[in-house]
Protein backbone atom coordinates (compact mmCIF):
# COMPACT_ATOMS: atom_id res chain seq x y z
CA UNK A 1 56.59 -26.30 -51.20
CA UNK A 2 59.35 -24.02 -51.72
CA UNK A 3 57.50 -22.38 -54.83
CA UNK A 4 54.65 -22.29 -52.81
CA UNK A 5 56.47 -19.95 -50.24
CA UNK A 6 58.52 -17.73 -52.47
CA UNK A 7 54.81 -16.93 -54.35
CA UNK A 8 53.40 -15.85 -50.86
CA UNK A 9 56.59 -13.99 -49.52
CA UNK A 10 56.33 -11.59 -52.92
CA UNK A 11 52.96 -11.48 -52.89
CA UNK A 12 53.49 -10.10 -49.00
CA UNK A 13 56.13 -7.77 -49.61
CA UNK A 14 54.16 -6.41 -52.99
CA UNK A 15 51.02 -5.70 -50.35
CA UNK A 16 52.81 -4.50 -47.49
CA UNK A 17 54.90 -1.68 -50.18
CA UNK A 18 51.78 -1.10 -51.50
CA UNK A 19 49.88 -0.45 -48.07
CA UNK A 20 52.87 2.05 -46.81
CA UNK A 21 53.20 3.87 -50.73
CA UNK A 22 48.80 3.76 -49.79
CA UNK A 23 49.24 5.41 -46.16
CA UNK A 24 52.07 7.86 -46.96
CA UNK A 25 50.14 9.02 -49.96
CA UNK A 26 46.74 9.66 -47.10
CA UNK A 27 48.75 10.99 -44.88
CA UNK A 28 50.52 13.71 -47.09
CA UNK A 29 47.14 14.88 -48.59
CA UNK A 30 45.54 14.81 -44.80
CA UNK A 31 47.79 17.05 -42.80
CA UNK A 32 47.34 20.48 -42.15
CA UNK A 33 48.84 22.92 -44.73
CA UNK A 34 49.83 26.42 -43.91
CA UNK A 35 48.65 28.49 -46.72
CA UNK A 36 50.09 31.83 -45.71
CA UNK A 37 50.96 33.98 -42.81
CA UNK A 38 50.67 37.70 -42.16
CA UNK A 39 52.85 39.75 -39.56
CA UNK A 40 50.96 42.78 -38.38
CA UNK A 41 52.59 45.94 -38.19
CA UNK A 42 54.38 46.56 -34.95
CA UNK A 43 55.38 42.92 -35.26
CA UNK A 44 53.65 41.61 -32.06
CA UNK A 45 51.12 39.28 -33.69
CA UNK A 46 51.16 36.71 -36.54
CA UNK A 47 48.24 35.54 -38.55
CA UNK A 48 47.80 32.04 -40.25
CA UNK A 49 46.04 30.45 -43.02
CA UNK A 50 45.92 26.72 -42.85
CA UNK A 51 43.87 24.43 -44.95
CA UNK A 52 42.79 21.67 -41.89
CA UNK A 53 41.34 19.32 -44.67
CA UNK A 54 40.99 19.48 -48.58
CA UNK A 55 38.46 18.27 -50.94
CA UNK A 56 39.41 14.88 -53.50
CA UNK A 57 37.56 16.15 -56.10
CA UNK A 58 34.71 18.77 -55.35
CA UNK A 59 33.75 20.29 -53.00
CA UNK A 60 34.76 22.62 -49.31
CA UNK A 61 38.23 22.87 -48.22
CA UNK A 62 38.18 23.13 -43.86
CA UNK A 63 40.33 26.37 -43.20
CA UNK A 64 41.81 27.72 -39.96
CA UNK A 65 42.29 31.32 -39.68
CA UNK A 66 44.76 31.47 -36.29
CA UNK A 67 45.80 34.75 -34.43
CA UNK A 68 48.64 34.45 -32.27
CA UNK A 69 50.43 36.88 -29.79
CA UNK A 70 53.77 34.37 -28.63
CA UNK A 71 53.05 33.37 -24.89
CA UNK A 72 49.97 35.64 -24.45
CA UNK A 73 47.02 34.82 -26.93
CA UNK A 74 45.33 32.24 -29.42
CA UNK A 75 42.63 32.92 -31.32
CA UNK A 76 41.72 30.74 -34.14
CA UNK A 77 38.09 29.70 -35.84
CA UNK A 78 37.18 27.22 -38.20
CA UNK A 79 35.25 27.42 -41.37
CA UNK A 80 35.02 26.20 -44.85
CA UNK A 81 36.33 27.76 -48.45
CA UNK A 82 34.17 26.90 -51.15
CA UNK A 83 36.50 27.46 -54.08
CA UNK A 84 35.07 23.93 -57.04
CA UNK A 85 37.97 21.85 -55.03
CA UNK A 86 40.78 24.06 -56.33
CA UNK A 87 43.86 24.12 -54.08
CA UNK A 88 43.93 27.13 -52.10
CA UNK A 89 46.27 29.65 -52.41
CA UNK A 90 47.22 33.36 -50.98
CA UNK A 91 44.84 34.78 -53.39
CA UNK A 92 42.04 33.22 -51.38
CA UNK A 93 42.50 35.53 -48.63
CA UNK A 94 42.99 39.69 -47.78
CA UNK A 95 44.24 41.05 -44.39
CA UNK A 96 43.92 44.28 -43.03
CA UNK A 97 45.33 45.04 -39.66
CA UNK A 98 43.75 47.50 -37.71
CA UNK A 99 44.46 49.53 -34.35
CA UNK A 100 42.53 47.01 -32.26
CA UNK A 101 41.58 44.10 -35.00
CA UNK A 102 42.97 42.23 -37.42
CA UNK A 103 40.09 42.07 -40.53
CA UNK A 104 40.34 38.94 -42.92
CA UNK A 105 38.21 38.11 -46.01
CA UNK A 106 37.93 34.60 -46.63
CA UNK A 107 37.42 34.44 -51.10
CA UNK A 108 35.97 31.63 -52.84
CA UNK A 109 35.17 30.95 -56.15
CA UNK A 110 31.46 29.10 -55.36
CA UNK A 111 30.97 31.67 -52.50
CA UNK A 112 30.92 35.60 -51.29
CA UNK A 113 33.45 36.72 -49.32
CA UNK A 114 33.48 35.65 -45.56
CA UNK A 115 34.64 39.02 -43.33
CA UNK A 116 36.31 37.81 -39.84
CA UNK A 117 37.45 40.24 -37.46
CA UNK A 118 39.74 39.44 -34.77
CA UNK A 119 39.90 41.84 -31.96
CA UNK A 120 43.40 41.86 -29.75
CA UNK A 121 42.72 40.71 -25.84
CA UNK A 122 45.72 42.98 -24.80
CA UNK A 123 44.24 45.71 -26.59
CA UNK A 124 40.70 45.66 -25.27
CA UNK A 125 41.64 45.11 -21.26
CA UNK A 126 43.68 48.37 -21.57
């Protein structure tokens, strides 16, 4: 009976260190990662790249592009990168800042560049 129980109790400690190494391992490739950021010039407004959700082998990576003015505005859209299930990088997108815009070019390798413009509130109630 003893043997009996000592077989189970590693068998449940094996399963349950396998299950957590398992869970950690989907949770660190699941989370949001912030690719890059961007300041714009007068240093009022920052501009993020985050990869919401990557591909296992092929496929789209799920990007957020987010524009944010602290306390005032939040812009942000959601799209996908089509780069053969590469990780993404800096090289996978170009910012311009503008007088009244910020203009970002979304590059993938399986795709043409994606143009975004996001126009500042502030600067268009004036």
């Amino acid at each position: 009976m003893k043997n009996f129980l000592k077989k189970h109790a590693v068998l449940l400690i094996a399963l349950s260190t396998l299950f957590i190494f398992l869970a950690s391992a989907f949770y660190v490739f699941t989370r949001p990662r912030l690719i890059a950021t961007s300041i714009s010039h007068d240093g009022k407004y920052t501009l993020s790249f985050i990869e919401t959700e990557s591909p296992v082998f092929f496929g789209s990576s799920e990007v957020r592009v987010l524009l944010e003015k602290p306390e005032k505005e939040r812009q942000e859209l959601n799209t996908e990168i089509s780069n053969d299930g590469k990780y993404l990088d800096e090289e996978n997108w170009n910012v311009t800042w503008k007088k009244d815009y910020v203009e970002v070019l979304l590059i993938g390798e399986e795709q043409g560049g994606e143009d975004l413009r996001f126009y500042f509130i502030d600067k268009l109630e004036k």
